[in-house]
PDB file of N, CA and C in Angstrom:
ATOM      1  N   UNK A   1       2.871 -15.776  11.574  1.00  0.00           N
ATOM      2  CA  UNK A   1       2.850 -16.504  10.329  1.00  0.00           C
ATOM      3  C   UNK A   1       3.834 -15.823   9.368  1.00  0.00           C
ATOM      4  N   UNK A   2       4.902 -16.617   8.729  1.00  0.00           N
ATOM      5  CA  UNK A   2       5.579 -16.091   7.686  1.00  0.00           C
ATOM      6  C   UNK A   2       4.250 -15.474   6.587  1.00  0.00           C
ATOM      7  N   UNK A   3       5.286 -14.033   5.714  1.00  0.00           N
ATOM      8  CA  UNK A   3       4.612 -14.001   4.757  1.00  0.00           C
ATOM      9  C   UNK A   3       5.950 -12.573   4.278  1.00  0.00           C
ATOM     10  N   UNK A   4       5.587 -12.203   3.727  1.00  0.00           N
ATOM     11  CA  UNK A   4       6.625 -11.243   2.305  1.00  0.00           C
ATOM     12  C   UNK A   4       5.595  -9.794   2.033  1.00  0.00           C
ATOM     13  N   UNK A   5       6.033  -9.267   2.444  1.00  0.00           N
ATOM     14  CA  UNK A   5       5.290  -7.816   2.281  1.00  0.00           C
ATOM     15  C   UNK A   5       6.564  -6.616   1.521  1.00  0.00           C
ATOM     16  N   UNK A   6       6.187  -6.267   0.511  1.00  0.00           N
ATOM     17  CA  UNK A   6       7.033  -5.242  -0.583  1.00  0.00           C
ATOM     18  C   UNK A   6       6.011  -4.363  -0.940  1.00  0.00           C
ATOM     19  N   UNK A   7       7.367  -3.181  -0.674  1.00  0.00           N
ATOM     20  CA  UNK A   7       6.134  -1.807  -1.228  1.00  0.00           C
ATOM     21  C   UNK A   7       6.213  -1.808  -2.532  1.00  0.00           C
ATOM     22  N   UNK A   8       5.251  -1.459  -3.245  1.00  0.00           N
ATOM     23  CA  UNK A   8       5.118  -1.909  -4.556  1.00  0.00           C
ATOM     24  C   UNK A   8       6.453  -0.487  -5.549  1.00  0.00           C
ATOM     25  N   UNK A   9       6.661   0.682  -4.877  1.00  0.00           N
ATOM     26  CA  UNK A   9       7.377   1.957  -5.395  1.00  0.00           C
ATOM     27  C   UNK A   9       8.637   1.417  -5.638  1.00  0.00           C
ATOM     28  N   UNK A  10       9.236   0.802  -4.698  1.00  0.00           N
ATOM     29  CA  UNK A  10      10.476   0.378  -4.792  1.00  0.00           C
ATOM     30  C   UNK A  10      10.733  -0.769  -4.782  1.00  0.00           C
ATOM     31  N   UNK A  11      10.090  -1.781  -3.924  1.00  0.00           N
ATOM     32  CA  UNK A  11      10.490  -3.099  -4.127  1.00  0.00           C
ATOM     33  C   UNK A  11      10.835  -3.457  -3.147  1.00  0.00           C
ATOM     34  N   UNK A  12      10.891  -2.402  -1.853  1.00  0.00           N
ATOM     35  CA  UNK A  12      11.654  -2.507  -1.160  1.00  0.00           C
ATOM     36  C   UNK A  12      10.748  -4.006   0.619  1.00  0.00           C
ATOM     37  N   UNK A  13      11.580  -4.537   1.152  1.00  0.00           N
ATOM     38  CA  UNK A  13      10.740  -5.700   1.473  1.00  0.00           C
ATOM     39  C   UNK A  13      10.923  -4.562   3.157  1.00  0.00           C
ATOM     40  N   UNK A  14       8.777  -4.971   3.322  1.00  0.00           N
ATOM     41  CA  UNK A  14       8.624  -3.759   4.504  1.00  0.00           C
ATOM     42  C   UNK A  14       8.274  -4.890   5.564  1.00  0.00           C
ATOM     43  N   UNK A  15       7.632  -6.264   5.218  1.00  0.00           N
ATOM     44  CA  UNK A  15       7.762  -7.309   6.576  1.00  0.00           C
ATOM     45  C   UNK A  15       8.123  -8.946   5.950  1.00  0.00           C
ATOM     46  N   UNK A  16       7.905  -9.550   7.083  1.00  0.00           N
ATOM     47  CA  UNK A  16       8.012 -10.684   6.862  1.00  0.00           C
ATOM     48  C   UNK A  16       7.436 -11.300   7.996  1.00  0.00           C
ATOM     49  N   UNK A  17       6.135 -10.911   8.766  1.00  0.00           N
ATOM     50  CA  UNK A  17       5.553 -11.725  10.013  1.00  0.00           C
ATOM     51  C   UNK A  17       4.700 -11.155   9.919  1.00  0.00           C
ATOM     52  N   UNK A  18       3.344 -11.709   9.669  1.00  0.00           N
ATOM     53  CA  UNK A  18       1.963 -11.467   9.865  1.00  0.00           C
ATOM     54  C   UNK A  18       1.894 -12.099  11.056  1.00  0.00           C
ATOM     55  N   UNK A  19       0.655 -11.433  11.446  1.00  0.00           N
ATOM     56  CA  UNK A  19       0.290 -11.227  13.261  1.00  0.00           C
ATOM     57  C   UNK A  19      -1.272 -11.781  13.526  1.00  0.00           C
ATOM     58  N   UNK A  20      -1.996 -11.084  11.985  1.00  0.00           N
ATOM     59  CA  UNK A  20      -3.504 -11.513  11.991  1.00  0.00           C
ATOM     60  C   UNK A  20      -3.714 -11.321  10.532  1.00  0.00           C
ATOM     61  N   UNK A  21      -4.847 -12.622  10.286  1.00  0.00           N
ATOM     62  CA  UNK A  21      -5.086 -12.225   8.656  1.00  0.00           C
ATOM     63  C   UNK A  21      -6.765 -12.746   8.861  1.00  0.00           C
ATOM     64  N   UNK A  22      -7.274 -11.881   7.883  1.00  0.00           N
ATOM     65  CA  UNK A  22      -8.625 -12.715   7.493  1.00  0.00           C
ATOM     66  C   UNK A  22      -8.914 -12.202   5.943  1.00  0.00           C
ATOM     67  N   UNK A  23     -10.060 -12.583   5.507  1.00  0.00           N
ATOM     68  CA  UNK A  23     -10.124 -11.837   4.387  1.00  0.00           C
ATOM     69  C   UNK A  23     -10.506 -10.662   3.548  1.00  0.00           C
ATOM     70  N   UNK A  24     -10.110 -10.152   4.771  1.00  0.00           N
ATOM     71  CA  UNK A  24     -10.469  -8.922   4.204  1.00  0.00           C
ATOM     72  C   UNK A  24      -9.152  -7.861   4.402  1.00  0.00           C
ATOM     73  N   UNK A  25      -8.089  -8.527   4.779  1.00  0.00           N
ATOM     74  CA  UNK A  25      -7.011  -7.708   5.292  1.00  0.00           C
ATOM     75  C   UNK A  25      -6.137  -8.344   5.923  1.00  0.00           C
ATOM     76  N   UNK A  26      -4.516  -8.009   6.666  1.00  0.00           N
ATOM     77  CA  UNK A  26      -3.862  -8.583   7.049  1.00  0.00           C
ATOM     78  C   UNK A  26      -3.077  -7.676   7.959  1.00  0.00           C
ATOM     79  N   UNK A  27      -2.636  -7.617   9.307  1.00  0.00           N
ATOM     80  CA  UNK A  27      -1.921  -7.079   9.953  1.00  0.00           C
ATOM     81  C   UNK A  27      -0.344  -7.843  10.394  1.00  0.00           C
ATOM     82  N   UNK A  28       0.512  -6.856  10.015  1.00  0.00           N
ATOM     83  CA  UNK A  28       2.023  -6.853  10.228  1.00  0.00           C
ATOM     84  C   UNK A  28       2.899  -6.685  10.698  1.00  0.00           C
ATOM     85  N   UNK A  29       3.920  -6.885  11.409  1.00  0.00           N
ATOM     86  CA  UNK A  29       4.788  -6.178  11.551  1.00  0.00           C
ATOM     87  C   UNK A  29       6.201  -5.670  11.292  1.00  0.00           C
ATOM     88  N   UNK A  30       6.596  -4.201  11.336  1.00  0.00           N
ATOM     89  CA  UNK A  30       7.076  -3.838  10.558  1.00  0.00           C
ATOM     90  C   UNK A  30       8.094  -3.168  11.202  1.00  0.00           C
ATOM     91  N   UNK A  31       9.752  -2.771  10.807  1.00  0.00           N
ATOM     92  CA  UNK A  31      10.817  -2.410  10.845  1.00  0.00           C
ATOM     93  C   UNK A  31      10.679  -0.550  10.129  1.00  0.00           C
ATOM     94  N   UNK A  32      10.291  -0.330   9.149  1.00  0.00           N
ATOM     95  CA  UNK A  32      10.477   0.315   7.752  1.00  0.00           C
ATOM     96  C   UNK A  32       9.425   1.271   8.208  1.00  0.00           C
ATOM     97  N   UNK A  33       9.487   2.828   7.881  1.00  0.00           N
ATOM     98  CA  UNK A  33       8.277   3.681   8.166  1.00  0.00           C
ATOM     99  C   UNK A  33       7.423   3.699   6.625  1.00  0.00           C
ATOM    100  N   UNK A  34       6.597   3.434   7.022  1.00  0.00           N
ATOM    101  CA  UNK A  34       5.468   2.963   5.721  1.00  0.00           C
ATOM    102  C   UNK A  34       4.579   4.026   5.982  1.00  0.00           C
ATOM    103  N   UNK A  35       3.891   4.636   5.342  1.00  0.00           N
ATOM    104  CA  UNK A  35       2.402   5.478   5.535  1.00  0.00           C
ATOM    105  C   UNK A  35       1.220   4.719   4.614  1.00  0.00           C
ATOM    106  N   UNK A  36       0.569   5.642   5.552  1.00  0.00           N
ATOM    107  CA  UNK A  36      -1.272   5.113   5.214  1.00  0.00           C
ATOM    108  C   UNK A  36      -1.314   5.788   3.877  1.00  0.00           C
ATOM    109  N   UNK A  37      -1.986   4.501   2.949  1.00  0.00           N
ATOM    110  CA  UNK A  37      -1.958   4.809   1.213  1.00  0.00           C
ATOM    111  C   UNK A  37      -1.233   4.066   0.990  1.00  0.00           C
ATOM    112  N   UNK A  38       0.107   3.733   1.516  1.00  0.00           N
ATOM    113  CA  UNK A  38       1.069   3.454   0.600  1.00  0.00           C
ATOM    114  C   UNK A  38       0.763   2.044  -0.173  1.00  0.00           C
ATOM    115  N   UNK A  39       0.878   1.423  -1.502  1.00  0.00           N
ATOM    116  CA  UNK A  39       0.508   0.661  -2.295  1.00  0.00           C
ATOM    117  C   UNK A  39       1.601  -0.682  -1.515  1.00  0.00           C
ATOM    118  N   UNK A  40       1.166  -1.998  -1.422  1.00  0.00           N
ATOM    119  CA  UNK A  40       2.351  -3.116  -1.472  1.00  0.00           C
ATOM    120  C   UNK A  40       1.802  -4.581  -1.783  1.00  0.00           C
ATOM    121  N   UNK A  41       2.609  -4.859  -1.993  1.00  0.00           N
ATOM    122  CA  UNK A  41       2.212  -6.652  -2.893  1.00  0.00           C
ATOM    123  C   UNK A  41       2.841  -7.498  -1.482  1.00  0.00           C
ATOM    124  N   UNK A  42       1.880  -8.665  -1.312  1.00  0.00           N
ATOM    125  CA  UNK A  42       1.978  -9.495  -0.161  1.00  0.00           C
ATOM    126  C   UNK A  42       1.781 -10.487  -0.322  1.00  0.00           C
ATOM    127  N   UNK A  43       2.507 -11.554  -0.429  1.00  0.00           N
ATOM    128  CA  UNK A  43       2.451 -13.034  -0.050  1.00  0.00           C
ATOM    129  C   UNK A  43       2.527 -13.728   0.678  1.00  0.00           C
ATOM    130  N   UNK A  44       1.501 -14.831   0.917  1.00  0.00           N
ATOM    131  CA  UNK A  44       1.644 -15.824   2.090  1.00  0.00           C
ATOM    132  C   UNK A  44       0.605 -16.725   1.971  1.00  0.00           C
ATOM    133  N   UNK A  45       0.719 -17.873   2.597  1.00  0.00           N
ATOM    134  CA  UNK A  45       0.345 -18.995   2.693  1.00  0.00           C
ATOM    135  C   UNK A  45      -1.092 -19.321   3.722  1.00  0.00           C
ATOM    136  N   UNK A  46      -2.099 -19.421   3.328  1.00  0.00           N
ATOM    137  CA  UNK A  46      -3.552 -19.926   4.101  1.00  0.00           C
ATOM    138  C   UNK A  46      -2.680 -21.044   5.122  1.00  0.00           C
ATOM    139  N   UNK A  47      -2.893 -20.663   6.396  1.00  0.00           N
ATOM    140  CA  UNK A  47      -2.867 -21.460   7.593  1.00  0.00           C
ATOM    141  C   UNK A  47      -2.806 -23.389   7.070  1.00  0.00           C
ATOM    142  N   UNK A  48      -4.070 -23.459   6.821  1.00  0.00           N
ATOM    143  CA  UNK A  48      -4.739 -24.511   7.081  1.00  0.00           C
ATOM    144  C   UNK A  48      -4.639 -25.527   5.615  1.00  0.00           C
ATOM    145  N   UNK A  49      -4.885 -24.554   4.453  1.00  0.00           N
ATOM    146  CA  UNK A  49      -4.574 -25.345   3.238  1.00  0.00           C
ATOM    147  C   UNK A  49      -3.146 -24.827   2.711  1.00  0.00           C
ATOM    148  N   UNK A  50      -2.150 -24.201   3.130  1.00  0.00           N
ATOM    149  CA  UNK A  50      -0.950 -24.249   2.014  1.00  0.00           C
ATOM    150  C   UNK A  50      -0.951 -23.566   1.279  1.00  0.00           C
ATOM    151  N   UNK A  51      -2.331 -23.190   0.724  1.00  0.00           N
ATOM    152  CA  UNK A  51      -2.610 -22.304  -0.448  1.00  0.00           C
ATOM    153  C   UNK A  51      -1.632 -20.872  -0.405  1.00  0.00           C
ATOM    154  N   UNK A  52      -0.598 -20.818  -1.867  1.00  0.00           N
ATOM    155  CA  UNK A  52      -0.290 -19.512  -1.526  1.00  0.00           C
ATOM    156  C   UNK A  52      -1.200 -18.250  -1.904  1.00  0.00           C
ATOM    157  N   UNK A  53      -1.068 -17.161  -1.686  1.00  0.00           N
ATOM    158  CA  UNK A  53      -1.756 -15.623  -2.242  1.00  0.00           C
ATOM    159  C   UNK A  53      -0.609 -14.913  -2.509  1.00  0.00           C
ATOM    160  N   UNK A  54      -0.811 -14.009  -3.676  1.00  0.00           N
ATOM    161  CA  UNK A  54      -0.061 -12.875  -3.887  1.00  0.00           C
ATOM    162  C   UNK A  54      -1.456 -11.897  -4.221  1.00  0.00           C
ATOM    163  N   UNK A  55      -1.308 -11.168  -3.222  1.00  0.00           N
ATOM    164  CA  UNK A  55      -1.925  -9.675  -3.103  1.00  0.00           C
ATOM    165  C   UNK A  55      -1.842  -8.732  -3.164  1.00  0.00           C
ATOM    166  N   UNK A  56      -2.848  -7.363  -4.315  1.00  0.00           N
ATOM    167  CA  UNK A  56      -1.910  -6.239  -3.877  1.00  0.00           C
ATOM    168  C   UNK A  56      -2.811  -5.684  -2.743  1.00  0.00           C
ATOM    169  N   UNK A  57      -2.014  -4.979  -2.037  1.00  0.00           N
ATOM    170  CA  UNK A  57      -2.824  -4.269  -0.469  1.00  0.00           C
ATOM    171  C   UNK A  57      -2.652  -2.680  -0.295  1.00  0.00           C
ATOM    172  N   UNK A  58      -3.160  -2.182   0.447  1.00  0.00           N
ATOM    173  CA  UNK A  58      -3.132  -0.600   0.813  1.00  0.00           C
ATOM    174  C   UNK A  58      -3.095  -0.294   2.085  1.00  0.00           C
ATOM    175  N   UNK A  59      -2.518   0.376   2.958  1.00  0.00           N
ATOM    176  CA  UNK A  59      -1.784   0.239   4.281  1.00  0.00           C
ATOM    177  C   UNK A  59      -2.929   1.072   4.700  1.00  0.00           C
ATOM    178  N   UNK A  60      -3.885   0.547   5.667  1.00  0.00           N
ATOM    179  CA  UNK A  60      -5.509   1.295   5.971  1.00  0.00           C
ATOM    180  C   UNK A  60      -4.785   1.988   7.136  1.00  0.00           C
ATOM    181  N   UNK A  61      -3.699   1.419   8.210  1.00  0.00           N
ATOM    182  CA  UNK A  61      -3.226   2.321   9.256  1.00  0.00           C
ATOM    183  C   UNK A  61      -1.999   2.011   9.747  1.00  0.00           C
ATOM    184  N   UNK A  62      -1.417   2.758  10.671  1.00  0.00           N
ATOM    185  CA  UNK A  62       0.026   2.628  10.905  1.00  0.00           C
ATOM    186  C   UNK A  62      -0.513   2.207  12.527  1.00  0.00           C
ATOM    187  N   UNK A  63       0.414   1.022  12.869  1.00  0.00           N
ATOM    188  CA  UNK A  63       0.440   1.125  14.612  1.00  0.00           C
ATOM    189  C   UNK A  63       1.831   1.697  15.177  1.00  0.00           C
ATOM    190  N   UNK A  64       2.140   2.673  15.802  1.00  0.00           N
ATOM    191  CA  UNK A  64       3.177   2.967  16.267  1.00  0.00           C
ATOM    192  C   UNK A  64       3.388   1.647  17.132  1.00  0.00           C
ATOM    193  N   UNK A  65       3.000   1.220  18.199  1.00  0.00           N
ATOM    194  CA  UNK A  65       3.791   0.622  18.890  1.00  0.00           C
ATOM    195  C   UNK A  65       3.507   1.091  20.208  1.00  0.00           C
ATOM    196  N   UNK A  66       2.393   2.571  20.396  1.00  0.00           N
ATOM    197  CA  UNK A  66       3.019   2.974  21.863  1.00  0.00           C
ATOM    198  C   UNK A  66       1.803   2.732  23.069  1.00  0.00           C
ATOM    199  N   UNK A  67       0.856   2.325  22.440  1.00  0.00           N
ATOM    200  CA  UNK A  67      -0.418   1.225  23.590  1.00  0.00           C
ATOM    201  C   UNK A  67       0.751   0.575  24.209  1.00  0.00           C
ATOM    202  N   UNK A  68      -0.345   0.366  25.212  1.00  0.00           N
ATOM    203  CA  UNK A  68       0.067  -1.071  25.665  1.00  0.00           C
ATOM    204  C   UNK A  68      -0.989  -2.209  25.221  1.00  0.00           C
ATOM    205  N   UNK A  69      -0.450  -3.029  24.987  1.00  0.00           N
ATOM    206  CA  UNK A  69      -0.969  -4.208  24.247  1.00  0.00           C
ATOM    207  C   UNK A  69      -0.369  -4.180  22.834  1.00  0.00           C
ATOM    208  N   UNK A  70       0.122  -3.228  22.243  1.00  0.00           N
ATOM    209  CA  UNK A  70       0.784  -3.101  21.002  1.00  0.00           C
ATOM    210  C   UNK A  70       2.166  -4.028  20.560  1.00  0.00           C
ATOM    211  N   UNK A  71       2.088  -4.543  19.662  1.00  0.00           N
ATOM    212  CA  UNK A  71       3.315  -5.467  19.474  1.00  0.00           C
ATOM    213  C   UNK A  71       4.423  -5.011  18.303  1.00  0.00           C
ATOM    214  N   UNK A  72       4.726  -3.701  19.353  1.00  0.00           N
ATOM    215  CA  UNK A  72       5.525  -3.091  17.647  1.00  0.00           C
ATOM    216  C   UNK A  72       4.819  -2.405  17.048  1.00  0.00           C
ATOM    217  N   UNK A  73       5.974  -1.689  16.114  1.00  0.00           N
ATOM    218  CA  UNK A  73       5.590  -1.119  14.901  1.00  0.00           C
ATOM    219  C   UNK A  73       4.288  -2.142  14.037  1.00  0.00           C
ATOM    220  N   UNK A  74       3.651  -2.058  13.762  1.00  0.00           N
ATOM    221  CA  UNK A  74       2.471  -2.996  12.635  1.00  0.00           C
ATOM    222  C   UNK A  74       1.707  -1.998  11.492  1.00  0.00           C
ATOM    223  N   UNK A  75       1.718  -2.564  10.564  1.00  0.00           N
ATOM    224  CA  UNK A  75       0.586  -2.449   9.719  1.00  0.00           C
ATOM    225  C   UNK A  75      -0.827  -2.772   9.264  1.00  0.00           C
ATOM    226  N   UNK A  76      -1.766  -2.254   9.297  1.00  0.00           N
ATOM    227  CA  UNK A  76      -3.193  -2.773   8.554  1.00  0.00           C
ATOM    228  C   UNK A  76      -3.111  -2.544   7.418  1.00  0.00           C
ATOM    229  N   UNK A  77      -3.055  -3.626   6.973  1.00  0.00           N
ATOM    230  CA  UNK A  77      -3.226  -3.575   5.124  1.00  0.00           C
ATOM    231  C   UNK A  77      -4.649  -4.078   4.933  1.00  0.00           C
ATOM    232  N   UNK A  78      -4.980  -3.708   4.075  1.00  0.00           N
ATOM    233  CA  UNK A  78      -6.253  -3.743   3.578  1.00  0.00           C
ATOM    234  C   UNK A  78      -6.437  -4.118   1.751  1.00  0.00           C
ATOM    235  N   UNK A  79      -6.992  -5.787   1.633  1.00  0.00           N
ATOM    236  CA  UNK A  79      -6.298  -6.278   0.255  1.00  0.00           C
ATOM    237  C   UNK A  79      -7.634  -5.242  -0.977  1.00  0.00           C
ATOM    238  N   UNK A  80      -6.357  -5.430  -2.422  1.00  0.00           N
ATOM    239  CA  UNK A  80      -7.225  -5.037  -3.200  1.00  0.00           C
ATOM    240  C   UNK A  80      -7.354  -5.325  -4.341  1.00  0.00           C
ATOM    241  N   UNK A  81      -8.328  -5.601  -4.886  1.00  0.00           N
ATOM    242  CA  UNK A  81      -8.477  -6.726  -6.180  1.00  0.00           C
ATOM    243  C   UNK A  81      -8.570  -8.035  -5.986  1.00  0.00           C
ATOM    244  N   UNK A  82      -9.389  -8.197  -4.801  1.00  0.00           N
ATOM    245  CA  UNK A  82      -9.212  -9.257  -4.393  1.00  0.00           C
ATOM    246  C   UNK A  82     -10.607 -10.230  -4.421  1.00  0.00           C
ATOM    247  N   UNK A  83     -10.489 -11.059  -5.773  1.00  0.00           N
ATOM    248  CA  UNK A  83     -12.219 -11.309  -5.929  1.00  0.00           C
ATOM    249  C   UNK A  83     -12.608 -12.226  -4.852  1.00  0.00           C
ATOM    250  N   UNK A  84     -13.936 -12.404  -5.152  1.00  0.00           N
ATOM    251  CA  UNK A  84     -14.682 -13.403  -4.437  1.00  0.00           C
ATOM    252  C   UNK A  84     -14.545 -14.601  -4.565  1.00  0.00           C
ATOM    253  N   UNK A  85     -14.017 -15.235  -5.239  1.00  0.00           N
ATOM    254  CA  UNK A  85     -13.282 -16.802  -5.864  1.00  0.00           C
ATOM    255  C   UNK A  85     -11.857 -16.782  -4.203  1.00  0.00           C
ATOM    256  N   UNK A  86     -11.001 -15.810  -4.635  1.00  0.00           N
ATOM    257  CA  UNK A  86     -10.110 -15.911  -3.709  1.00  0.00           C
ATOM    258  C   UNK A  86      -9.971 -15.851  -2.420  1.00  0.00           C
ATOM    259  N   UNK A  87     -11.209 -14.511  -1.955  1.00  0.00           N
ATOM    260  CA  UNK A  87     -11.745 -14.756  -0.798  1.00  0.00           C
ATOM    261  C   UNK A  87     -12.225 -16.095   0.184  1.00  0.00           C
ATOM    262  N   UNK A  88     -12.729 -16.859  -0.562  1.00  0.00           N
ATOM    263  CA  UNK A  88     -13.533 -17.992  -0.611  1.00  0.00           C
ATOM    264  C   UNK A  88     -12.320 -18.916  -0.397  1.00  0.00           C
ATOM    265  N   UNK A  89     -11.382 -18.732  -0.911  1.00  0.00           N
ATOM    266  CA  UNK A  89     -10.108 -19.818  -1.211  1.00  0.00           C
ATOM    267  C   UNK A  89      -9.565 -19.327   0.539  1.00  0.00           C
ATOM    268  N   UNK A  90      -9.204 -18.314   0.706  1.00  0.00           N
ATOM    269  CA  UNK A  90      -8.463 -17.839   1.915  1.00  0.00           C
ATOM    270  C   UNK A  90      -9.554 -18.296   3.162  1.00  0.00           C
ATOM    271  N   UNK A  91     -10.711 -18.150   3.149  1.00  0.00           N
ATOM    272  CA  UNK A  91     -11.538 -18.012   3.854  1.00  0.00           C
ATOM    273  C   UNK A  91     -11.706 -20.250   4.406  1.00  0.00           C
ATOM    274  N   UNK A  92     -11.433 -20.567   2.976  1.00  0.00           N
ATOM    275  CA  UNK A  92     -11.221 -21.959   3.333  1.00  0.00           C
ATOM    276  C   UNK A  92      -9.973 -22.695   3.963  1.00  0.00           C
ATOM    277  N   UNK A  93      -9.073 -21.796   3.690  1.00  0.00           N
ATOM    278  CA  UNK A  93      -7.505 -21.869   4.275  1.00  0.00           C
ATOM    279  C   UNK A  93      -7.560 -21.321   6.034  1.00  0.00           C
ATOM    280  N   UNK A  94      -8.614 -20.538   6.602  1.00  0.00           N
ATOM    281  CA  UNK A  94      -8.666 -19.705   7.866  1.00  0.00           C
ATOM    282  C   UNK A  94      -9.692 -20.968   8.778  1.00  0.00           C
ATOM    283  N   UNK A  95     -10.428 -21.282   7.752  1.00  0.00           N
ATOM    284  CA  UNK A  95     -11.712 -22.281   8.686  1.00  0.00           C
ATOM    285  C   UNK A  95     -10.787 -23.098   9.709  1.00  0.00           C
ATOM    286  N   UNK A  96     -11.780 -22.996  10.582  1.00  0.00           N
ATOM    287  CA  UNK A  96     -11.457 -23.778  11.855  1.00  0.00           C
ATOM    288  C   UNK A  96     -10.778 -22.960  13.236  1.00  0.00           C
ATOM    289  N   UNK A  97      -9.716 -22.198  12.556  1.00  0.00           N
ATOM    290  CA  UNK A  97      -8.617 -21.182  13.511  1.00  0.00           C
ATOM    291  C   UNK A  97      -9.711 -20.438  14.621  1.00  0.00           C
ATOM    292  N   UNK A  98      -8.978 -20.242  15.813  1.00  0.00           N
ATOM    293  CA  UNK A  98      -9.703 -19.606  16.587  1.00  0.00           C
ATOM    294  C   UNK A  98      -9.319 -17.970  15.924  1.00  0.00           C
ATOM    295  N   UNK A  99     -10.460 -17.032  16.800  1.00  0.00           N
ATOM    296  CA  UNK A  99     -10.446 -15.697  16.209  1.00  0.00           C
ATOM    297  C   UNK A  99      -9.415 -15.111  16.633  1.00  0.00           C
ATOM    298  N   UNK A 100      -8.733 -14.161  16.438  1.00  0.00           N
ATOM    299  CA  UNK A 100      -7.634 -13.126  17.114  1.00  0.00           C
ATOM    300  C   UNK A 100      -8.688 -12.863  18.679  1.00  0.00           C
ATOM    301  N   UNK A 101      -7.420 -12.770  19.312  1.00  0.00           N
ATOM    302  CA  UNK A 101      -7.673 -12.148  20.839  1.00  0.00           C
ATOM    303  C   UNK A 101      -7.999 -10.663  20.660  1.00  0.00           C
ATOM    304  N   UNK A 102      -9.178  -9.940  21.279  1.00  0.00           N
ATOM    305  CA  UNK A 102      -9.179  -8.193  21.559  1.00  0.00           C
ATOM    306  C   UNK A 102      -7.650  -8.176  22.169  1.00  0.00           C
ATOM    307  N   UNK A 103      -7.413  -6.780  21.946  1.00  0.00           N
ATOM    308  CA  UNK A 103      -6.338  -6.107  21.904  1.00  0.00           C
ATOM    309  C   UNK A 103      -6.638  -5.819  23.291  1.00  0.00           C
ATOM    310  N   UNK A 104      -7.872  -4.717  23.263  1.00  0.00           N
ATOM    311  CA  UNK A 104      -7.644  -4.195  24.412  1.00  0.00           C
ATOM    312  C   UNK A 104      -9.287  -4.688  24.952  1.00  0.00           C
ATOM    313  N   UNK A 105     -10.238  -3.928  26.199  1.00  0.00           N
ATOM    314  CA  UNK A 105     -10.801  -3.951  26.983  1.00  0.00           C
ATOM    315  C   UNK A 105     -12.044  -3.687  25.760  1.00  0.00           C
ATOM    316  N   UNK A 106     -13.093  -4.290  26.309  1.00  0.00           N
ATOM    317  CA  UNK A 106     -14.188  -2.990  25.123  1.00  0.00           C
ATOM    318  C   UNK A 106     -14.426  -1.917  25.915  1.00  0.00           C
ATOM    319  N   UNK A 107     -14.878  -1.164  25.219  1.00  0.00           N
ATOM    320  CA  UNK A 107     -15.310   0.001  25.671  1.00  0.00           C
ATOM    321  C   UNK A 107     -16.717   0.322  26.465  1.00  0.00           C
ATOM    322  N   UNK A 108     -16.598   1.285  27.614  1.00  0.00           N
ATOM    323  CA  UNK A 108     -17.991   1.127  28.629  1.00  0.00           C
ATOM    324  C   UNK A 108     -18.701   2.652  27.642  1.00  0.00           C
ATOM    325  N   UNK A 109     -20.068   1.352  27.694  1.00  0.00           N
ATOM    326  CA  UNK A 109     -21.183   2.089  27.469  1.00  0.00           C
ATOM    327  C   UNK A 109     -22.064   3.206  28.736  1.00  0.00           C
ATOM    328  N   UNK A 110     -22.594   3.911  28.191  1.00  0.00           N
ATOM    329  CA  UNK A 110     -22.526   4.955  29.302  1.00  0.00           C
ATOM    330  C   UNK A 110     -24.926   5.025  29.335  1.00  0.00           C
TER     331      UNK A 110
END
């Protein structure tokens, strides 16, 4: 899914392809070495309604890239200030979509 990801320090633009979103966060991928903390403003469009968002987010983790199953460099952003009105708005923009695929295997219980 298109979307616009800028670190908020510089301005500088760190993606432009979301991979997975729900509302509580959005994963990316990314060109640019970003660290965990780092502050960035993100825009993009609800699937289903059009609706745009501008968000600010906080980078919860870095994916190198070096799993397998990994698609690249990516980011977990994790949104913030993000009320419950808007949630609700995104959450109505996601209805219907099937869920993201597991990445990997689950894990055996012992």
């Amino acid at each position: 899914m298109p979307c616009q990801v800028v670190r908020e320090r510089d301005f500088r633009l760190v993606s432009n392809l979301a991979l997975d979103l729900s509302t509580e966060g959005i994963q990316v991928r990314t060109y640019e070495r970003v660290l965990t903390g780092d502050q960035l403003l993100v825009s993009f469009r609800a699937p289903q309604t059009g609706e745009w968002f501008d968000v600010e987010a906080t980078v919860a983790r870095v994916l190198h890239g070096r799993r397998p199953g990994d698609r690249g460099r990516c980011l977990g952003l994790s949104f913030e200030n993000f009320g419950w009105t808007e949630s609700l708005r995104l959450f109505e923009g996601l209805r219907g979509l099937p869920p993201a695929a597991p990445k990997r295997a689950p894990a055996l219980r012992q």
